[in-house]
N, C-alpha and C. Protein backbone atom coordinates (compact mmCIF):
# COMPACT_ATOMS: atom_id res chain seq x y z
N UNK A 1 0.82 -1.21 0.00
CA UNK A 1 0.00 0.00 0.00
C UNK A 1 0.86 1.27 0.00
N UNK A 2 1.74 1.43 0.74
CA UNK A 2 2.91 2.57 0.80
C UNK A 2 3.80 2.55 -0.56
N UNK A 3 3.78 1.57 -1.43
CA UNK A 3 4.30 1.82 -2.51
C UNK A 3 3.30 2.36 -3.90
N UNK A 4 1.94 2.03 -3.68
CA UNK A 4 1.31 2.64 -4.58
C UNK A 4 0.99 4.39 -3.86
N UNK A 5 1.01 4.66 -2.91
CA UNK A 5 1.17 6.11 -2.54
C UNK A 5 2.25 6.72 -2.79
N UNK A 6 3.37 6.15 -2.77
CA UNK A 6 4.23 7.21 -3.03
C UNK A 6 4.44 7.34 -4.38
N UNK A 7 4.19 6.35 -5.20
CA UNK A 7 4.29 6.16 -6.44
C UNK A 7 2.92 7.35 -7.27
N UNK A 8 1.83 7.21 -6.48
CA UNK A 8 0.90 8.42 -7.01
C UNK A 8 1.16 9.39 -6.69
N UNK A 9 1.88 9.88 -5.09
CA UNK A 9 2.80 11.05 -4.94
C UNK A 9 3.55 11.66 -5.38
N UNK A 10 4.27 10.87 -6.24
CA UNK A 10 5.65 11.07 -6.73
C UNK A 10 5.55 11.68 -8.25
N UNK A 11 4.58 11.84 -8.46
CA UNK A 11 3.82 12.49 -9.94
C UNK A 11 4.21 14.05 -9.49
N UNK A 12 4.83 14.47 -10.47
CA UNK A 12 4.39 16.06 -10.32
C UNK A 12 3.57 17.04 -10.22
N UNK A 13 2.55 16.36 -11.09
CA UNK A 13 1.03 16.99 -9.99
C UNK A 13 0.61 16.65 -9.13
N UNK A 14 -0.09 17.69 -8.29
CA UNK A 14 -0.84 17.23 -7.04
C UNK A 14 -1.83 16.26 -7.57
N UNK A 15 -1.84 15.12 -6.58
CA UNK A 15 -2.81 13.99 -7.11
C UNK A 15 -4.42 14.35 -6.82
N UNK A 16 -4.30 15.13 -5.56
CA UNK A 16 -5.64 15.68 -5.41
C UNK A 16 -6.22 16.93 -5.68
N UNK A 17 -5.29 17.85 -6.04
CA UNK A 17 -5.14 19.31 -6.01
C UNK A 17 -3.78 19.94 -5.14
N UNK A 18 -4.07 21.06 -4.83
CA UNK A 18 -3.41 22.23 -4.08
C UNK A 18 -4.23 22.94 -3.46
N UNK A 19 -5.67 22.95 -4.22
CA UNK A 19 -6.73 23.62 -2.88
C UNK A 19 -7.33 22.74 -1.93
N UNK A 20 -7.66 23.52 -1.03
CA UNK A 20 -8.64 22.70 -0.02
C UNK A 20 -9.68 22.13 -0.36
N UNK A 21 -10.10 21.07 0.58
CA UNK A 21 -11.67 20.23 0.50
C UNK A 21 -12.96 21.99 0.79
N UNK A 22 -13.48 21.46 0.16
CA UNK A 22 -15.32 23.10 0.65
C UNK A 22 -15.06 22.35 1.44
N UNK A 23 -15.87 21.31 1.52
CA UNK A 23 -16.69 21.31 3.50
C UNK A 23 -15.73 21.71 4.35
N UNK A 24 -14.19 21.40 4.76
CA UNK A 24 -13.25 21.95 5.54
C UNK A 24 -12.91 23.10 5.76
N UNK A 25 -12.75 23.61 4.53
CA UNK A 25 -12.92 25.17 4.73
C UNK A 25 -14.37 25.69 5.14
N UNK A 26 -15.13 25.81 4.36
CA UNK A 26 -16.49 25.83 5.15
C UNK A 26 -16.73 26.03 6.47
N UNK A 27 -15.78 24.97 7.16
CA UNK A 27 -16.27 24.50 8.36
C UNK A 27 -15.35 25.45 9.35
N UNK A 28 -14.06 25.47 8.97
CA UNK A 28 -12.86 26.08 9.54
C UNK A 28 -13.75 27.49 9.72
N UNK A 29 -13.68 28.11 8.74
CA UNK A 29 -14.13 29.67 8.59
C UNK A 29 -15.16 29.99 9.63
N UNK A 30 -15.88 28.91 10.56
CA UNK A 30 -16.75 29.63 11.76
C UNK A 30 -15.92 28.99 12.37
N UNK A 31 -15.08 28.35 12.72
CA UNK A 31 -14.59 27.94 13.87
C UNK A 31 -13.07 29.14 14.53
N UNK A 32 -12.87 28.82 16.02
CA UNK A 32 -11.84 29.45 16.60
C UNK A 32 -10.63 29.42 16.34
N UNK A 33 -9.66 29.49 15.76
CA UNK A 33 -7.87 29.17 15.37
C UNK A 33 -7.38 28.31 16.29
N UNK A 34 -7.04 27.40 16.32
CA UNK A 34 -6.02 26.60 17.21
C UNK A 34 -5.15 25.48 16.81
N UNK A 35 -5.19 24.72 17.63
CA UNK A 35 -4.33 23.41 16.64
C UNK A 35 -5.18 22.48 16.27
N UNK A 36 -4.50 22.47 14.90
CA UNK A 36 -5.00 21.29 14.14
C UNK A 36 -4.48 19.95 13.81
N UNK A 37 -4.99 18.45 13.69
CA UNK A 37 -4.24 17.51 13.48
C UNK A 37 -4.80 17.01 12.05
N UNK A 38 -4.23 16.55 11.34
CA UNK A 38 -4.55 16.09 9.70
C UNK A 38 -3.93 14.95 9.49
N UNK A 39 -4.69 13.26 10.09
CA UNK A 39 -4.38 12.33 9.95
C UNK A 39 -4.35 12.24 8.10
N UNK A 40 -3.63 11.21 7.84
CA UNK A 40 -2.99 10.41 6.10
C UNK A 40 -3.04 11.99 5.45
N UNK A 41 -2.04 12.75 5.62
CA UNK A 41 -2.66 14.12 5.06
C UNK A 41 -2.07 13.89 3.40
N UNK A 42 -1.36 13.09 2.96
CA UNK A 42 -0.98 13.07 1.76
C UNK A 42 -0.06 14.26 0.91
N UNK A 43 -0.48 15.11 0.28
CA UNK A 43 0.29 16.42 0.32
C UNK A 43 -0.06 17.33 0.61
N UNK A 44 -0.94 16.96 1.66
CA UNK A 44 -1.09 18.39 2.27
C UNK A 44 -1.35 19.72 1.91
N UNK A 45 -2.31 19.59 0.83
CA UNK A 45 -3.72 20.42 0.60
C UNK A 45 -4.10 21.04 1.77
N UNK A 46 -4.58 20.15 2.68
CA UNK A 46 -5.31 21.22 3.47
C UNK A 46 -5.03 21.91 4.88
N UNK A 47 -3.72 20.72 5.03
CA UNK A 47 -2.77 21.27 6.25
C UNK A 47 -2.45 22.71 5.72
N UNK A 48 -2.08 22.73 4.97
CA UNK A 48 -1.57 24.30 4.25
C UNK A 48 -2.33 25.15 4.25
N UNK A 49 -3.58 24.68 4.10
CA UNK A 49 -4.74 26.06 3.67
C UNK A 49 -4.54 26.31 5.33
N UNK A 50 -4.90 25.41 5.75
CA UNK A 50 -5.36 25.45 7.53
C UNK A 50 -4.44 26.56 8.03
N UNK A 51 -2.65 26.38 7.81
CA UNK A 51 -1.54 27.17 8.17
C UNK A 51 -1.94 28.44 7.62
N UNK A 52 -2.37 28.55 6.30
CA UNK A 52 -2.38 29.63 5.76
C UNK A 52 -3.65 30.95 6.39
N UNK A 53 -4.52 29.80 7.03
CA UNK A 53 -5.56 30.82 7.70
C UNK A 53 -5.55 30.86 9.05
N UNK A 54 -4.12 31.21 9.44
CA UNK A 54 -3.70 30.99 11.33
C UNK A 54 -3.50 29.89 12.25
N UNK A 55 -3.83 28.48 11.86
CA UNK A 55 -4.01 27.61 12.42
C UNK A 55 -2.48 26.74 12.90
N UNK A 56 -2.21 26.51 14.07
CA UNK A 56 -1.19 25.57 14.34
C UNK A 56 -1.25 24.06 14.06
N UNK A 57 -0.71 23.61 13.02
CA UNK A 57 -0.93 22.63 11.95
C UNK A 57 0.05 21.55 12.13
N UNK A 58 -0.45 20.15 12.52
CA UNK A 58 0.39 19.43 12.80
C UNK A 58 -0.48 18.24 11.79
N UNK A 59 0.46 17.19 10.94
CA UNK A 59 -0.25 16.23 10.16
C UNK A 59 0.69 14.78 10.59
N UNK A 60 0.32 13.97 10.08
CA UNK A 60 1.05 12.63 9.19
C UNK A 60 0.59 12.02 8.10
N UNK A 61 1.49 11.07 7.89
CA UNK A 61 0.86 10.26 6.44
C UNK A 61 2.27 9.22 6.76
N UNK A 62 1.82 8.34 5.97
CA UNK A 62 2.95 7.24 5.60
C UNK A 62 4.16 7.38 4.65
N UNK A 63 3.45 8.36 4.33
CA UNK A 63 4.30 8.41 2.47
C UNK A 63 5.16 9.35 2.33
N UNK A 64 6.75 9.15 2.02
CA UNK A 64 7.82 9.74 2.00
C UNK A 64 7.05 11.28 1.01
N UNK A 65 6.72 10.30 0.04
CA UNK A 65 6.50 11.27 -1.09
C UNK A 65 5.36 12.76 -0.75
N UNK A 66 4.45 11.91 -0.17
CA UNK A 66 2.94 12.77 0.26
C UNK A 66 3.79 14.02 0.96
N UNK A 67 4.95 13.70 2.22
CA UNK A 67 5.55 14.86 3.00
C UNK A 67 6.28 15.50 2.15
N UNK A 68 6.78 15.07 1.51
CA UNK A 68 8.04 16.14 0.25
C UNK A 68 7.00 16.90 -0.39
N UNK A 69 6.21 16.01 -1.37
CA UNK A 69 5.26 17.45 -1.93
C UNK A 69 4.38 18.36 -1.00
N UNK A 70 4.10 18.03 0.56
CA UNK A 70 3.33 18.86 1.04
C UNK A 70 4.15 19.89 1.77
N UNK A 71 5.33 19.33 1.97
CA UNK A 71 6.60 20.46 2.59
C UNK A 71 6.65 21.78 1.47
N UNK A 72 6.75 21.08 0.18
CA UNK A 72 7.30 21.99 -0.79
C UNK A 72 5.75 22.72 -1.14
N UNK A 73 4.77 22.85 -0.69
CA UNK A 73 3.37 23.70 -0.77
C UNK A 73 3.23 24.64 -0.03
N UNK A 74 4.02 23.63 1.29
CA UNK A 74 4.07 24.95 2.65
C UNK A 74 5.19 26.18 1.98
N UNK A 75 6.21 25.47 1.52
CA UNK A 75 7.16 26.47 1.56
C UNK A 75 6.81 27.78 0.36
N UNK A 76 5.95 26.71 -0.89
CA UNK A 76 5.75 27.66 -2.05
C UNK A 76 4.52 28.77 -1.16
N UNK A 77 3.64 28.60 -0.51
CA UNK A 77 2.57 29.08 0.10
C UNK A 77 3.08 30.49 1.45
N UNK A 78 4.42 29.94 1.79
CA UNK A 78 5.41 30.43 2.82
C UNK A 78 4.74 30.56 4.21
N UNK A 79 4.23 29.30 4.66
CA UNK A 79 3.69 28.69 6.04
C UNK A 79 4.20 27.19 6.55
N UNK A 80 4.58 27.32 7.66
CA UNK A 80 4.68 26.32 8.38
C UNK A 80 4.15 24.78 8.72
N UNK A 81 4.47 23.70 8.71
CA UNK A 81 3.58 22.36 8.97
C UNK A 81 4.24 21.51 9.95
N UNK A 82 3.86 21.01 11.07
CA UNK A 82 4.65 19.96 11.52
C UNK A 82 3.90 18.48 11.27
N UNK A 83 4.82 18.37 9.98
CA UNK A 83 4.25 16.74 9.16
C UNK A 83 5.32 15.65 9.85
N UNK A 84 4.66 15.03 9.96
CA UNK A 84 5.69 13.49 10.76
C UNK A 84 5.39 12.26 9.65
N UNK A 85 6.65 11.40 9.72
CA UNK A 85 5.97 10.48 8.63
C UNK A 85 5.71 9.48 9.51
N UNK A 86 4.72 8.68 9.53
CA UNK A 86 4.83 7.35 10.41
C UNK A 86 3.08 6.61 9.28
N UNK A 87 2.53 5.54 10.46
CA UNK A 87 1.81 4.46 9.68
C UNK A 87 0.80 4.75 10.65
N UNK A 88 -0.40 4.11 10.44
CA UNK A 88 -1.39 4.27 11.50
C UNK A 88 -1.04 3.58 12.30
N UNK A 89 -1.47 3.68 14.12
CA UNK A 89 -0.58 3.43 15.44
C UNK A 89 0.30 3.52 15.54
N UNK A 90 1.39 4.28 14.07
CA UNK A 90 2.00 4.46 15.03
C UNK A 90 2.48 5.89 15.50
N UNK A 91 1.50 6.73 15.42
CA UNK A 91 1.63 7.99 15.39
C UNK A 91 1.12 8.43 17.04
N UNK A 92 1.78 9.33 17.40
CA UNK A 92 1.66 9.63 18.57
C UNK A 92 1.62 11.31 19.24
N UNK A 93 0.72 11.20 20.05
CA UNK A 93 0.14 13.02 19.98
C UNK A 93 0.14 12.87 21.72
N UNK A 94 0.11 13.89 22.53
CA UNK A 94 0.02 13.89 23.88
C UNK A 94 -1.90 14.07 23.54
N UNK A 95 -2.53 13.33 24.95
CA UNK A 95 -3.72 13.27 25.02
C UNK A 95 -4.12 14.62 25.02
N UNK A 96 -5.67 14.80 24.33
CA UNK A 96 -6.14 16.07 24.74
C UNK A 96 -5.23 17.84 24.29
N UNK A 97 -5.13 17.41 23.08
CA UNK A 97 -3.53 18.30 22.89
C UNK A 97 -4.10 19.42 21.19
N UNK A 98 -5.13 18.47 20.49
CA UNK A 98 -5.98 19.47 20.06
C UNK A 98 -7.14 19.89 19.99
N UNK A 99 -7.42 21.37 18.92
CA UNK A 99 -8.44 22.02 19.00
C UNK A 99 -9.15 21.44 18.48
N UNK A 100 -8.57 20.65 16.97
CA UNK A 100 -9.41 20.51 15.89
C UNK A 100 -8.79 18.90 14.99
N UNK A 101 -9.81 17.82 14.57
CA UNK A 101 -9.24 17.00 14.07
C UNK A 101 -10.07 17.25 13.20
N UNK A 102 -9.04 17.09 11.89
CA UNK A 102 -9.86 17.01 10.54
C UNK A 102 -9.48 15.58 9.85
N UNK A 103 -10.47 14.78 9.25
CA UNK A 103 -10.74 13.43 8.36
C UNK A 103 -11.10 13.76 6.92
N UNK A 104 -10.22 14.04 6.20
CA UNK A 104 -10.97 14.33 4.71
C UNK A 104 -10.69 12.87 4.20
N UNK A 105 -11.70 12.27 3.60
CA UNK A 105 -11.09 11.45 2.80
C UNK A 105 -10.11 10.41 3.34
N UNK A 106 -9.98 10.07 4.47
CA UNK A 106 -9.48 9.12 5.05
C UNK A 106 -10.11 7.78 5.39
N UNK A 107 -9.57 6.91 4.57
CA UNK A 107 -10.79 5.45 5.39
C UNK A 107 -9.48 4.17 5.62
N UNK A 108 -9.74 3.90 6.74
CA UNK A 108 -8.53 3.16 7.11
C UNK A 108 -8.94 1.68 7.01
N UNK A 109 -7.81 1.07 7.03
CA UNK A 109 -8.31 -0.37 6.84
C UNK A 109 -9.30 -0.72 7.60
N UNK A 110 -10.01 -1.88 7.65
CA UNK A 110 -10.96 -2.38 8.55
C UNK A 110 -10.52 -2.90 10.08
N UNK A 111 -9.50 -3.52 9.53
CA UNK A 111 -8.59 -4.08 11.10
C UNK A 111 -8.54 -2.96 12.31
N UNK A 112 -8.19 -1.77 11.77
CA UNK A 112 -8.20 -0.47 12.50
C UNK A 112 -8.92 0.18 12.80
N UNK A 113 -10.25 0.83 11.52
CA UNK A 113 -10.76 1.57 11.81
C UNK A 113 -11.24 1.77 13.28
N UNK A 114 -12.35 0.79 13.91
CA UNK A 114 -12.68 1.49 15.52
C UNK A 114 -11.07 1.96 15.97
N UNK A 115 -10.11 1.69 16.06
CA UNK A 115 -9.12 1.96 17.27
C UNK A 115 -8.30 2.82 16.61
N UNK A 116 -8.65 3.64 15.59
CA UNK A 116 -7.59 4.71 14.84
C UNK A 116 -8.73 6.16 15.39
N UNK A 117 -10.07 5.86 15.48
CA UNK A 117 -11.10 6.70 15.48
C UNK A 117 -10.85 6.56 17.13
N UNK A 118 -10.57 5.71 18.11
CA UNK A 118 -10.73 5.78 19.56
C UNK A 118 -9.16 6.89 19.51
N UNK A 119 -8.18 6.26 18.68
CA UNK A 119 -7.09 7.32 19.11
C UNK A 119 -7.01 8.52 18.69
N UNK A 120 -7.65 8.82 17.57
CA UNK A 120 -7.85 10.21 17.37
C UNK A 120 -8.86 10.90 18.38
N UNK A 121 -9.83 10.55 18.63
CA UNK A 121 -10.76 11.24 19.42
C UNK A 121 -9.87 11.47 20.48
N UNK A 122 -8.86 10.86 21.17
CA UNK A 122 -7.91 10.61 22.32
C UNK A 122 -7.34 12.01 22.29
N UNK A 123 -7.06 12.27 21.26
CA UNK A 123 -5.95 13.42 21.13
C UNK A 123 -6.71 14.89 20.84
N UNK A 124 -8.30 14.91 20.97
CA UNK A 124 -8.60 15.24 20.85
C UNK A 124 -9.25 16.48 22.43
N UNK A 125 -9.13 17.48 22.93
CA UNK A 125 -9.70 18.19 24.05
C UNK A 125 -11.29 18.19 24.02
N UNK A 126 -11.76 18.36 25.14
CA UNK A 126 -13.09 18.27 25.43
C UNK A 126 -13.54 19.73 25.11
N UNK A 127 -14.36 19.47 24.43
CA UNK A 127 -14.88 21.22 23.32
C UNK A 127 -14.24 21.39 22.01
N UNK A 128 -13.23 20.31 21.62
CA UNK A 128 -12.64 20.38 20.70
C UNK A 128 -13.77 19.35 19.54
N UNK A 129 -13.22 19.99 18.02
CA UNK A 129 -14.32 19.08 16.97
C UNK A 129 -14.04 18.32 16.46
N UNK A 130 -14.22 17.79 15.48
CA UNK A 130 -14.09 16.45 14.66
C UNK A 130 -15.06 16.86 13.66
N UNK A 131 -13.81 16.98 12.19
CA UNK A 131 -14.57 17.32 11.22
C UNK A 131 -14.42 16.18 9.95
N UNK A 132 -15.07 15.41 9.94
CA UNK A 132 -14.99 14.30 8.59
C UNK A 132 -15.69 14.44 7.28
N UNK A 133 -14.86 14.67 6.17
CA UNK A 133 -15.96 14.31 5.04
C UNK A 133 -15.36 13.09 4.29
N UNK A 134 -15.81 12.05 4.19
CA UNK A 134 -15.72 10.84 3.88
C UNK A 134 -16.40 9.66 2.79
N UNK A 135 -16.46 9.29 2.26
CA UNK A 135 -17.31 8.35 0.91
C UNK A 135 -18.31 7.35 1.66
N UNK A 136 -19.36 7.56 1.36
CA UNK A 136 -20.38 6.61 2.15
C UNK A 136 -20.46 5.32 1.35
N UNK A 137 -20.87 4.15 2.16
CA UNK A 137 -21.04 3.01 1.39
C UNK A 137 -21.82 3.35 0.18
N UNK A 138 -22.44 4.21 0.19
CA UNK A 138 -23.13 3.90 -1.33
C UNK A 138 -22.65 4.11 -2.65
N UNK A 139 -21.30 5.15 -2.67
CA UNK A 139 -20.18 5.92 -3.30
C UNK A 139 -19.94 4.52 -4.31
N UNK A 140 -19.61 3.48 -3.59
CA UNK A 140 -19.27 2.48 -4.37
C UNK A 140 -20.05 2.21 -5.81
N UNK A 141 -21.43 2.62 -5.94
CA UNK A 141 -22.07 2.43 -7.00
C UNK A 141 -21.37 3.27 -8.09
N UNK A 142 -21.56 4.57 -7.62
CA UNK A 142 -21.15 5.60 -8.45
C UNK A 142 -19.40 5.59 -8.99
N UNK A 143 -18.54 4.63 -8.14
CA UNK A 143 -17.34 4.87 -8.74
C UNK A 143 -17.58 4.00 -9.67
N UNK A 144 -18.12 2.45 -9.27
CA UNK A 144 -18.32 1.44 -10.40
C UNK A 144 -18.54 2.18 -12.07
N UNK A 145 -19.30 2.95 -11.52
CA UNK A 145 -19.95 3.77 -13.08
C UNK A 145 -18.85 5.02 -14.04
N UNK A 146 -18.79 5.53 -12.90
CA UNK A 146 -17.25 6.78 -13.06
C UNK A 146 -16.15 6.17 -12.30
N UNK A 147 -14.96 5.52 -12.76
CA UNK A 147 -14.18 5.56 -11.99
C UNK A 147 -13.19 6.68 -11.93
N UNK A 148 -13.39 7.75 -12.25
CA UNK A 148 -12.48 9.41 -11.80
C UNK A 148 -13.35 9.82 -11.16
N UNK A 149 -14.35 9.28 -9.99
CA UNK A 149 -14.38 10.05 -8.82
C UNK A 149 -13.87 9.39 -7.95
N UNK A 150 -13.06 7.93 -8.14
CA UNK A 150 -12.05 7.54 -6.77
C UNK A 150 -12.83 7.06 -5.67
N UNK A 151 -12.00 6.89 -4.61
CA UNK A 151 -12.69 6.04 -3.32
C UNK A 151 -12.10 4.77 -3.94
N UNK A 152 -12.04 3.94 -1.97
CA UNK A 152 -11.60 2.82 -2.34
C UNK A 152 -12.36 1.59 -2.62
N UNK A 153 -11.94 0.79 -2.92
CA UNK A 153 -12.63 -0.25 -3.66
C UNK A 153 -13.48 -1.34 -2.52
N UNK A 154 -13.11 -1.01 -1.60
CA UNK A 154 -13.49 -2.05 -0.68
C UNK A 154 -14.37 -1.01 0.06
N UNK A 155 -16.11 -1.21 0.28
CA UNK A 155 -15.99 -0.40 1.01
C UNK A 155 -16.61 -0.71 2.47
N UNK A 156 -15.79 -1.47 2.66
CA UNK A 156 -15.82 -1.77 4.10
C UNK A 156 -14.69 -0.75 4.55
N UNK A 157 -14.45 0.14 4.24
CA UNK A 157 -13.24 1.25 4.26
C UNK A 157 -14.46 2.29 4.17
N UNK A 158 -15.05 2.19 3.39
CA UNK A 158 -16.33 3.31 3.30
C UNK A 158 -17.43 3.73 4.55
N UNK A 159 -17.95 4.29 4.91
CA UNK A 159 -18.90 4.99 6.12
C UNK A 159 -20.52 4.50 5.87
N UNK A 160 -21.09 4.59 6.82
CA UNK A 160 -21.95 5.04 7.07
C UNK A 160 -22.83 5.52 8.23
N UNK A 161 -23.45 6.46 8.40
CA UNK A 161 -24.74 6.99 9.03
C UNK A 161 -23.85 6.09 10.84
N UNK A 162 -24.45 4.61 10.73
CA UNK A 162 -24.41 3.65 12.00
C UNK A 162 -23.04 4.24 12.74
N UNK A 163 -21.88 3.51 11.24
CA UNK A 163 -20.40 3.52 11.91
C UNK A 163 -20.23 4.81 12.78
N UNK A 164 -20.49 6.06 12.10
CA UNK A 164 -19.75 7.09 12.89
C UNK A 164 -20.90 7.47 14.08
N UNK A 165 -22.11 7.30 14.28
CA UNK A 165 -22.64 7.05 15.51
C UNK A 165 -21.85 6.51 16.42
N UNK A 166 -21.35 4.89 16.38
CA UNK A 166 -20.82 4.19 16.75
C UNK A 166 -19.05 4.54 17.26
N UNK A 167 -18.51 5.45 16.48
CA UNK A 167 -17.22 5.97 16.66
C UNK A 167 -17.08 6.83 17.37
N UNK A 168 -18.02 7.55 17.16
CA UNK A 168 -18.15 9.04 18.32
C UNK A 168 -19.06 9.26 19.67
N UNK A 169 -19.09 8.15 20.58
CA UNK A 169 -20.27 8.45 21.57
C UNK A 169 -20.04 9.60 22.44
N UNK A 170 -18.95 9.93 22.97
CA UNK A 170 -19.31 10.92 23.41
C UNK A 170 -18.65 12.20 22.89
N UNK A 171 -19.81 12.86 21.89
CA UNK A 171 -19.81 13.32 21.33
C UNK A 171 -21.13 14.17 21.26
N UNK A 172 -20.68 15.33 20.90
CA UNK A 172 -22.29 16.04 20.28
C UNK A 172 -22.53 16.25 19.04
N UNK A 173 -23.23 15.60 17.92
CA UNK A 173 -23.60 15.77 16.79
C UNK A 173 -23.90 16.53 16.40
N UNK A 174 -23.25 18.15 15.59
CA UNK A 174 -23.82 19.04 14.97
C UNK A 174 -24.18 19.24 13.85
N UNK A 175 -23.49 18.02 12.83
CA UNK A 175 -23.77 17.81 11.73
C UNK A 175 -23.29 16.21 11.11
N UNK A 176 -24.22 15.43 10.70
CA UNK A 176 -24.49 14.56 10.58
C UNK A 176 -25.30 13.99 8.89
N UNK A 177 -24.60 14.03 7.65
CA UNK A 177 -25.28 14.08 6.73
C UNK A 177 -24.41 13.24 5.46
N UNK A 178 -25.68 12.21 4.79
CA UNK A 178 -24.73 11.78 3.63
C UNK A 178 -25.55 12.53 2.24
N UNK A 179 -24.84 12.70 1.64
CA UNK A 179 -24.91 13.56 0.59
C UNK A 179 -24.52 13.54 -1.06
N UNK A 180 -24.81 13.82 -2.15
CA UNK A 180 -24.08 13.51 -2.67
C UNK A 180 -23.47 15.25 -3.80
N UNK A 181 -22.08 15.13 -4.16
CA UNK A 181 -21.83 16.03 -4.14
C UNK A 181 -20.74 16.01 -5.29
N UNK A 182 -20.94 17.04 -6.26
CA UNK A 182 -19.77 17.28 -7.22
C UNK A 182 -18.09 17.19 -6.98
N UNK A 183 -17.26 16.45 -6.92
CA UNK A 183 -16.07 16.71 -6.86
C UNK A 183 -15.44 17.45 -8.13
N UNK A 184 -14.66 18.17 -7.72
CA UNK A 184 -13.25 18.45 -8.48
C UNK A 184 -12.37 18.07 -7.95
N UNK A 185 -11.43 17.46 -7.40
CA UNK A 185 -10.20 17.88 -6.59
C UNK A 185 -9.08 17.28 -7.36
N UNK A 186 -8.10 17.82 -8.16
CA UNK A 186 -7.29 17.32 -9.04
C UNK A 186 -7.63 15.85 -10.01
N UNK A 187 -6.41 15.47 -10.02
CA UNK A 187 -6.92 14.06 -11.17
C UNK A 187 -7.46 12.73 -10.53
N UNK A 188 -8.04 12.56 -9.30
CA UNK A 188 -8.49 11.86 -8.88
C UNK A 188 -9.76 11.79 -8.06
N UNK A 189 -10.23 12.84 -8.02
CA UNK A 189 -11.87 13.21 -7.53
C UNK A 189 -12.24 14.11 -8.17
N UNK A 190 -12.88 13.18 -9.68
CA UNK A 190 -14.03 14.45 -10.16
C UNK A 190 -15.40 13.32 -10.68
N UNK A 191 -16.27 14.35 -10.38
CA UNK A 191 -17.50 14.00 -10.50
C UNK A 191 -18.32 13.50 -9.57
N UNK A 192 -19.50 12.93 -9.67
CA UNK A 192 -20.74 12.82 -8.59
C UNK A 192 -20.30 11.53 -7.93
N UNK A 193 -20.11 12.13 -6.14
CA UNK A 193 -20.17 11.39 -5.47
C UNK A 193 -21.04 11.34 -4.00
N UNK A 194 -21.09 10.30 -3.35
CA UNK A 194 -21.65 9.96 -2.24
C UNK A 194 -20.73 10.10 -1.27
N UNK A 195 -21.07 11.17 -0.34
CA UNK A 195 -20.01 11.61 0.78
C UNK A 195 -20.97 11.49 2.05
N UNK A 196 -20.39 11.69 3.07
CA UNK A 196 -20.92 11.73 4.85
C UNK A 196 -20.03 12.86 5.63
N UNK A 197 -20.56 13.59 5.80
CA UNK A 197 -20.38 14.88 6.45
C UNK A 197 -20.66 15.26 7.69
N UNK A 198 -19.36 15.07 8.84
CA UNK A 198 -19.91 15.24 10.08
C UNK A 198 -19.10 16.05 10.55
N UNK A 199 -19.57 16.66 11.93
CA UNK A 199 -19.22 17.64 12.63
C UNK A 199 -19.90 17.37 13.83
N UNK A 200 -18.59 16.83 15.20
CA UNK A 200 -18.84 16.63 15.97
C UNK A 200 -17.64 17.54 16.95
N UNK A 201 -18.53 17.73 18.28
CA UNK A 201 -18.04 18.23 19.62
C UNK A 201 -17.87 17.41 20.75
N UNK A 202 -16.40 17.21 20.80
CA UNK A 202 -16.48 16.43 22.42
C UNK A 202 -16.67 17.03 23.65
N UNK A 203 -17.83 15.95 24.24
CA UNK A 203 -18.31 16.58 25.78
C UNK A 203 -17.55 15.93 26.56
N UNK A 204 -17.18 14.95 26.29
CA UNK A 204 -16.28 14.05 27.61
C UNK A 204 -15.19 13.07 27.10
């Protein structure tokens, strides 16, 4: 898996773009400045925007490549990132340490998912959010049909409605929605897809 990422990294274009996800920005723009964490950030699209609109921006990803091109965005952009490279578990944050976790487009293997979602929420402060936009199981139809809107193939990697109930209990649900929605985002998300859009607050 780390060799087909860096290998799509390693393209001179951004594989997803250089701009941000809407819903993230969207979402950022009412929220307070603080720190942010950007699990599999890839190249770091949106760690950057995040830096670029005040935010103390900390990411990872696996992929040698994903950090080189997202270093060299910060630097073309002339903002700061603290990107770490590591794998899922094995990334490590002091508990309770941010403002803001953002999930674009992240779906982790199945083996993991509950205990990547228990450790992020971990690192997460009480009043702090959780912002995901993610491919719902149903996405799968629509890539079958278009495959340039992407998502993975399995989608037991994919969301729905139940799972992130299930991921976030204590939590306050402010937004909760699957949707379906035009992509652009460079050469690998365009066209009509099935997304899940949440926005949650931890109470405890």
């Amino acid at each position: 898996m780390i060799d087909f990422w860096n290998k799509r990294y390693a393209q001179e274009e951004w594989a997803y773009g250089s701009s941000p996800n809407e819903y993230l920005k969207s979402v950022l723009s009412e929220l307070d400045k603080g720190r942010i964490l950007f699990p599999a950030e890839g190249e770091g699209r949106n760690a950057v925007y995040a830096a670029s609109q005040g935010w103390e921006v900390a990411a990872f990803d696996f992929s040698a490549e994903g950090k080189r091109k997202a270093l060299t965005l910060a630097e073309k952009r002339g903002v700061n990132i603290d990107y770490k490279t590591c794998a899922f578990l094995e990334e490590v944050y002091p508990k309770e340490s941010f403002d803001v976790i953002a999930n674009i487009f992240v779906h982790f293997d199945p083996a993991v998912k509950t205990l990547m979602h228990e450790r992020l929420s971990s690192y997460l402060k009480v009043g702090g959010y959780f912002i995901m936009e993610v491919f719902s199981k149903n996405h799968r139809a629509l890539s079958r049909l278009n495959p340039a809107v992407g998502g993975p193939e399995d989608t037991a990697r994919m969301y729905d409605e139940e799972e992130i109930e299930k991921f976030f209990p204590n939590f306050e649900f402010l937004m909760l929605e699957e949707c379906k929605v035009s992509l652009q985002e460079g050469r690998y998300h365009n066209g009509e897809s099935a997304v899940l859009r949440f926005l949650g607050k931890k109470i405890a």
